[in-house]
PDB file of N, CA and C in Angstrom:
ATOM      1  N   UNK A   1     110.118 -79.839 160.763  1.00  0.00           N
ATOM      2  CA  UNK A   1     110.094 -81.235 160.405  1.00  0.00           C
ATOM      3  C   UNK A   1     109.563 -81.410 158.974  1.00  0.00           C
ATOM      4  N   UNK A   2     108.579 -80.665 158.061  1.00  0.00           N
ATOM      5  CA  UNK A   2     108.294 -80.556 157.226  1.00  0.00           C
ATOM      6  C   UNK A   2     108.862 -80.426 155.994  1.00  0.00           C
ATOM      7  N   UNK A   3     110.160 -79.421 156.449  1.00  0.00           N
ATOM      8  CA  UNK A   3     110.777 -78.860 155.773  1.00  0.00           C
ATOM      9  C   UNK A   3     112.098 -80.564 155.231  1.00  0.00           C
ATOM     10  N   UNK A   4     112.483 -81.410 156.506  1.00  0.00           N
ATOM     11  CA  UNK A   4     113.097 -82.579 156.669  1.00  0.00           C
ATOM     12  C   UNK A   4     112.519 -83.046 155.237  1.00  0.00           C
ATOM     13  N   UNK A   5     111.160 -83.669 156.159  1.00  0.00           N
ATOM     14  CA  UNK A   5     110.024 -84.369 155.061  1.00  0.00           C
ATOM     15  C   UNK A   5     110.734 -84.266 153.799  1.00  0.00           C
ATOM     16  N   UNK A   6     110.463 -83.019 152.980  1.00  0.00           N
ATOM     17  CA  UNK A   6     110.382 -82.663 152.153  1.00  0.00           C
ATOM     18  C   UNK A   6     111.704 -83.086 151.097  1.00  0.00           C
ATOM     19  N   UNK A   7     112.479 -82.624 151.897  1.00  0.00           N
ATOM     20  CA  UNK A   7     114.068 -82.591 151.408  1.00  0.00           C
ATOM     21  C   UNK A   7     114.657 -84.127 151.424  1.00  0.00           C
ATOM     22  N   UNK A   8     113.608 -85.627 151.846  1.00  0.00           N
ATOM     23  CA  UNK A   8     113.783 -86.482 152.160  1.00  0.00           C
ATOM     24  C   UNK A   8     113.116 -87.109 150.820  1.00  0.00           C
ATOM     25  N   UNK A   9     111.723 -86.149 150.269  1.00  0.00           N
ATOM     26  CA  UNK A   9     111.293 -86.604 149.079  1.00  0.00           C
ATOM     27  C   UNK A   9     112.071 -86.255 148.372  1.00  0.00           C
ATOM     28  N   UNK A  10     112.556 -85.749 147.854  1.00  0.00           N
ATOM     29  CA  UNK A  10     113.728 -85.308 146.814  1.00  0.00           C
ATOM     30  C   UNK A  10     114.265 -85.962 146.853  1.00  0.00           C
ATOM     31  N   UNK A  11     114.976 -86.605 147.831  1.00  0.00           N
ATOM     32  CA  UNK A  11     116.670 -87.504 147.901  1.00  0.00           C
ATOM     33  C   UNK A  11     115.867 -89.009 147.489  1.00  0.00           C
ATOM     34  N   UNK A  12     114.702 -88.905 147.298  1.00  0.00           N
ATOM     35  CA  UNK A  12     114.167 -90.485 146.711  1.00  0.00           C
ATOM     36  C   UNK A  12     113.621 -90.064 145.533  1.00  0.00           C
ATOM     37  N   UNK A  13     113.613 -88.874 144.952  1.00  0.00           N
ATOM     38  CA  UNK A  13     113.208 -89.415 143.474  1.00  0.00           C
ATOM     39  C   UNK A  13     111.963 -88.372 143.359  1.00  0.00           C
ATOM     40  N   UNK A  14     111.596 -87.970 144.372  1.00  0.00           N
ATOM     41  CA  UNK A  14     110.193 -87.563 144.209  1.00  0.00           C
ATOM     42  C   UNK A  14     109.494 -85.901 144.173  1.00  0.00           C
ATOM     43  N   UNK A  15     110.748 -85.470 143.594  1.00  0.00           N
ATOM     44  CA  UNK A  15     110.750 -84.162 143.206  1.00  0.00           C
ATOM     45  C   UNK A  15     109.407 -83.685 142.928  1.00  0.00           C
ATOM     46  N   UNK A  16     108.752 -84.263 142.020  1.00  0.00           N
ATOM     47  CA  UNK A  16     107.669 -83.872 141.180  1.00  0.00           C
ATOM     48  C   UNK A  16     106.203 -83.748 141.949  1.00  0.00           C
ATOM     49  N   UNK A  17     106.841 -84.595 143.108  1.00  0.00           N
ATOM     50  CA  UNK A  17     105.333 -84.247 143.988  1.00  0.00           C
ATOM     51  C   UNK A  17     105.247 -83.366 144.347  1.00  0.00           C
ATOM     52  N   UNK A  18     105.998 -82.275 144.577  1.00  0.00           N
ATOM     53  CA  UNK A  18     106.421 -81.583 145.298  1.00  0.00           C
ATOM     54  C   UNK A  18     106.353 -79.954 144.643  1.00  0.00           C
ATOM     55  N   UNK A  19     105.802 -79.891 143.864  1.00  0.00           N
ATOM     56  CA  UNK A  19     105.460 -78.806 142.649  1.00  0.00           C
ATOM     57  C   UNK A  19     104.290 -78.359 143.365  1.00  0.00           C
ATOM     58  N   UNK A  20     104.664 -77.052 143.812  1.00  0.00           N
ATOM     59  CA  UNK A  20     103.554 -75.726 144.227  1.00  0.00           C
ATOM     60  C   UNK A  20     102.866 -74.757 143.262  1.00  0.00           C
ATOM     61  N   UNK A  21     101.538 -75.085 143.690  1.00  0.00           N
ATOM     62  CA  UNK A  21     100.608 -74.010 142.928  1.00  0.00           C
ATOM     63  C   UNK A  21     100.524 -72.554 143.466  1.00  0.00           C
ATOM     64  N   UNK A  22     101.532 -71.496 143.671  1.00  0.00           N
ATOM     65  CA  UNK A  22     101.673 -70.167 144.129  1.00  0.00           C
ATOM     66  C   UNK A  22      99.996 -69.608 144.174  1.00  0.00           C
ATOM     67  N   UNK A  23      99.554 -70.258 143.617  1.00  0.00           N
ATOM     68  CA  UNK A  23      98.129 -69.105 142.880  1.00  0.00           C
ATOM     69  C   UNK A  23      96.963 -69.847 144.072  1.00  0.00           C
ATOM     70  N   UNK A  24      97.348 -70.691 144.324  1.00  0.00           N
ATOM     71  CA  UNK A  24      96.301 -72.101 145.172  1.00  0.00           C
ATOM     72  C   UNK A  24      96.974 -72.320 146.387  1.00  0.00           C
ATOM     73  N   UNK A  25      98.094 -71.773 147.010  1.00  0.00           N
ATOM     74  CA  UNK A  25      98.643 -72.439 147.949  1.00  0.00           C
ATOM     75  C   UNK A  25      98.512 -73.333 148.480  1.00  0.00           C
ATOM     76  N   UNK A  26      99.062 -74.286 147.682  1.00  0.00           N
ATOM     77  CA  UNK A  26      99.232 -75.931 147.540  1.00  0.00           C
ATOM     78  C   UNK A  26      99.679 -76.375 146.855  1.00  0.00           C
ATOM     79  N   UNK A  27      99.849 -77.981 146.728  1.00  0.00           N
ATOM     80  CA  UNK A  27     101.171 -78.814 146.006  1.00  0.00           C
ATOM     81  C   UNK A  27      99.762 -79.416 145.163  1.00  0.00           C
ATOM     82  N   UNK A  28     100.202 -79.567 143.364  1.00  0.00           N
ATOM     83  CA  UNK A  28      99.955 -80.033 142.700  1.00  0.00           C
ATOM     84  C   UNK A  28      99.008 -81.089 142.871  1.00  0.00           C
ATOM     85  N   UNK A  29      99.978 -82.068 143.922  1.00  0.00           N
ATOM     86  CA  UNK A  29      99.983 -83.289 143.782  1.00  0.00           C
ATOM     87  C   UNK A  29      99.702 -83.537 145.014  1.00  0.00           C
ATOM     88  N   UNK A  30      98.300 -83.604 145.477  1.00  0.00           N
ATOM     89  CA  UNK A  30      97.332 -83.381 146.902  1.00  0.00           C
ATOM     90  C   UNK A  30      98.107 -84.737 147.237  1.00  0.00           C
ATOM     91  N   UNK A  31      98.829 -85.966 146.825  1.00  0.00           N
ATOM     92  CA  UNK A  31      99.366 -87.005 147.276  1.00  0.00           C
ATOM     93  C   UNK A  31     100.087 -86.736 148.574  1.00  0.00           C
ATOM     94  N   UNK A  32     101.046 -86.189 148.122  1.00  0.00           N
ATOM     95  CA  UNK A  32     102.080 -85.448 149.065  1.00  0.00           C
ATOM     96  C   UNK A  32     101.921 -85.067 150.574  1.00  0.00           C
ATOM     97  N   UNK A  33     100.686 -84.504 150.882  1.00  0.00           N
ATOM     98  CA  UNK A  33     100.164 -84.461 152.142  1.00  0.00           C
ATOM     99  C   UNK A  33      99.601 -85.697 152.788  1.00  0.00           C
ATOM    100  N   UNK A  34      99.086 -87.259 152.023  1.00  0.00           N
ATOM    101  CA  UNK A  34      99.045 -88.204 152.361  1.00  0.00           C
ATOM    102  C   UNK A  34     100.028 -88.617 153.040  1.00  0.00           C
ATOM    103  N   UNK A  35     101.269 -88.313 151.650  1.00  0.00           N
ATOM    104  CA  UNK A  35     102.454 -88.792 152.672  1.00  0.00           C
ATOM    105  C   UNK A  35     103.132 -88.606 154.034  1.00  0.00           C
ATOM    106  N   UNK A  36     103.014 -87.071 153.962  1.00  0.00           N
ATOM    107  CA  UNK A  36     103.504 -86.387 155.083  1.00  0.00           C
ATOM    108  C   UNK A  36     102.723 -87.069 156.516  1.00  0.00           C
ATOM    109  N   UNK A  37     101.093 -87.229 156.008  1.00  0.00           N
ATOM    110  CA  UNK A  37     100.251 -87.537 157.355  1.00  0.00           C
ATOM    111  C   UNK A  37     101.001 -89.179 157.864  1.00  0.00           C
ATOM    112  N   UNK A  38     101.428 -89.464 156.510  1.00  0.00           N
ATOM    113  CA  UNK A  38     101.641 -90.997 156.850  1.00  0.00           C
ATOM    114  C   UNK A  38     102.839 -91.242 157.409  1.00  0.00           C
ATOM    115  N   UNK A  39     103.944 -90.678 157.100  1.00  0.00           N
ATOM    116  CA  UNK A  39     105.411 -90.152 157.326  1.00  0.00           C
ATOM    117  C   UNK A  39     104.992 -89.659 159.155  1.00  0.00           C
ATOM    118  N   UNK A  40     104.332 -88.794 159.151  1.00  0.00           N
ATOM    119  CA  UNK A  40     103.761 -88.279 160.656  1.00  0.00           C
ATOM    120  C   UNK A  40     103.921 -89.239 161.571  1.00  0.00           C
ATOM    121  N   UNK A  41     102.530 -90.032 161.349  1.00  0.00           N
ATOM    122  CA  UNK A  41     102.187 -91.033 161.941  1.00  0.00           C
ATOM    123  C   UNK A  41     103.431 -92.238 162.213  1.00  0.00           C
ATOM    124  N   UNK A  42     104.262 -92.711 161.291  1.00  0.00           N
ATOM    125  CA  UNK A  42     105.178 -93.446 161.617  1.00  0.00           C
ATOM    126  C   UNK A  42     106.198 -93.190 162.211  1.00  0.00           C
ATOM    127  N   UNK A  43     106.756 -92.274 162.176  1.00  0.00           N
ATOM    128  CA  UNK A  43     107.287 -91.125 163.563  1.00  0.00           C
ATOM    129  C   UNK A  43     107.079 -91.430 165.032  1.00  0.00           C
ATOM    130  N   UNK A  44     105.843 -91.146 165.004  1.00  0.00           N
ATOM    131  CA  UNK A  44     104.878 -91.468 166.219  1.00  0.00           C
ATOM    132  C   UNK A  44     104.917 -92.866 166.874  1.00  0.00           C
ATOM    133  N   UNK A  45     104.986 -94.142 165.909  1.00  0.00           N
ATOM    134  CA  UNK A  45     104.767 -95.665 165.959  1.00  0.00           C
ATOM    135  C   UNK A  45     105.890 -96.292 166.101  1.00  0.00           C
ATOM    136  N   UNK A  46     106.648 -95.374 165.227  1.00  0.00           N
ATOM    137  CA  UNK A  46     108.223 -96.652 165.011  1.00  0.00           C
ATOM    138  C   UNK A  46     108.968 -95.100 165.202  1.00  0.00           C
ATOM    139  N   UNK A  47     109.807 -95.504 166.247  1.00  0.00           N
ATOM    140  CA  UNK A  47     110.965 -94.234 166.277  1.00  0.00           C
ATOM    141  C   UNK A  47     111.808 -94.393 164.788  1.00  0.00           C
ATOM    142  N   UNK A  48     112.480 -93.612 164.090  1.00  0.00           N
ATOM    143  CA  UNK A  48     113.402 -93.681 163.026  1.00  0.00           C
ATOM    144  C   UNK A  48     114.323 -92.820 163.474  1.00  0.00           C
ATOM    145  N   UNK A  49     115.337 -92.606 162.946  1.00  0.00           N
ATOM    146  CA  UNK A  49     116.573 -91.552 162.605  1.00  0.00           C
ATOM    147  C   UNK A  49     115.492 -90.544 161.629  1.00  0.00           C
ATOM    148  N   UNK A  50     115.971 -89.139 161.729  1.00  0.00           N
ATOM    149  CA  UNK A  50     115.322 -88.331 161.166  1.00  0.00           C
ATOM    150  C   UNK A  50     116.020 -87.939 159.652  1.00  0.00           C
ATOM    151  N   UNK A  51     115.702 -87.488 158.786  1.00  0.00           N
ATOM    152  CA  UNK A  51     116.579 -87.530 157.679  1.00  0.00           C
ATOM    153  C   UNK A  51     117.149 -86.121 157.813  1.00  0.00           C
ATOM    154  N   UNK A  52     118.739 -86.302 156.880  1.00  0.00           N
ATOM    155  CA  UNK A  52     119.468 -85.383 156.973  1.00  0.00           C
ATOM    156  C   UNK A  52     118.962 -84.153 156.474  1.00  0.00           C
ATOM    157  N   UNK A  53     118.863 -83.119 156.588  1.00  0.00           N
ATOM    158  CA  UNK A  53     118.778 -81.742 156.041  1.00  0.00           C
ATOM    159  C   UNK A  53     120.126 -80.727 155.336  1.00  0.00           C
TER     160      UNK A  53
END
């Protein structure tokens, strides 16, 4: 599902959050995991269609 997530930020623009620190294993842009928790959670609350992969 993560992998969805992810490929769902891209198709809106949001490539740049999405920039991995190999050396830190982690994304740049600690935002990104906000989203995901928040993306999570609305999953959970409001059924959606899942995005294409």
């Amino acid at each position: 599902m993560r992998q969805a997530f992810e490929n769902w930020q891209r198709s809106i623009g949001n490539d740049d959050r999405l920039q991995f620190d190999e050396a830190e294993q982690q994304y740049e842009d600690i935002s990104i995991d906000y989203a995901w928790q928040g993306w999570q959670a609305a999953q959970q609350t409001v059924p959606t269609p899942q995005p294409q992969e």
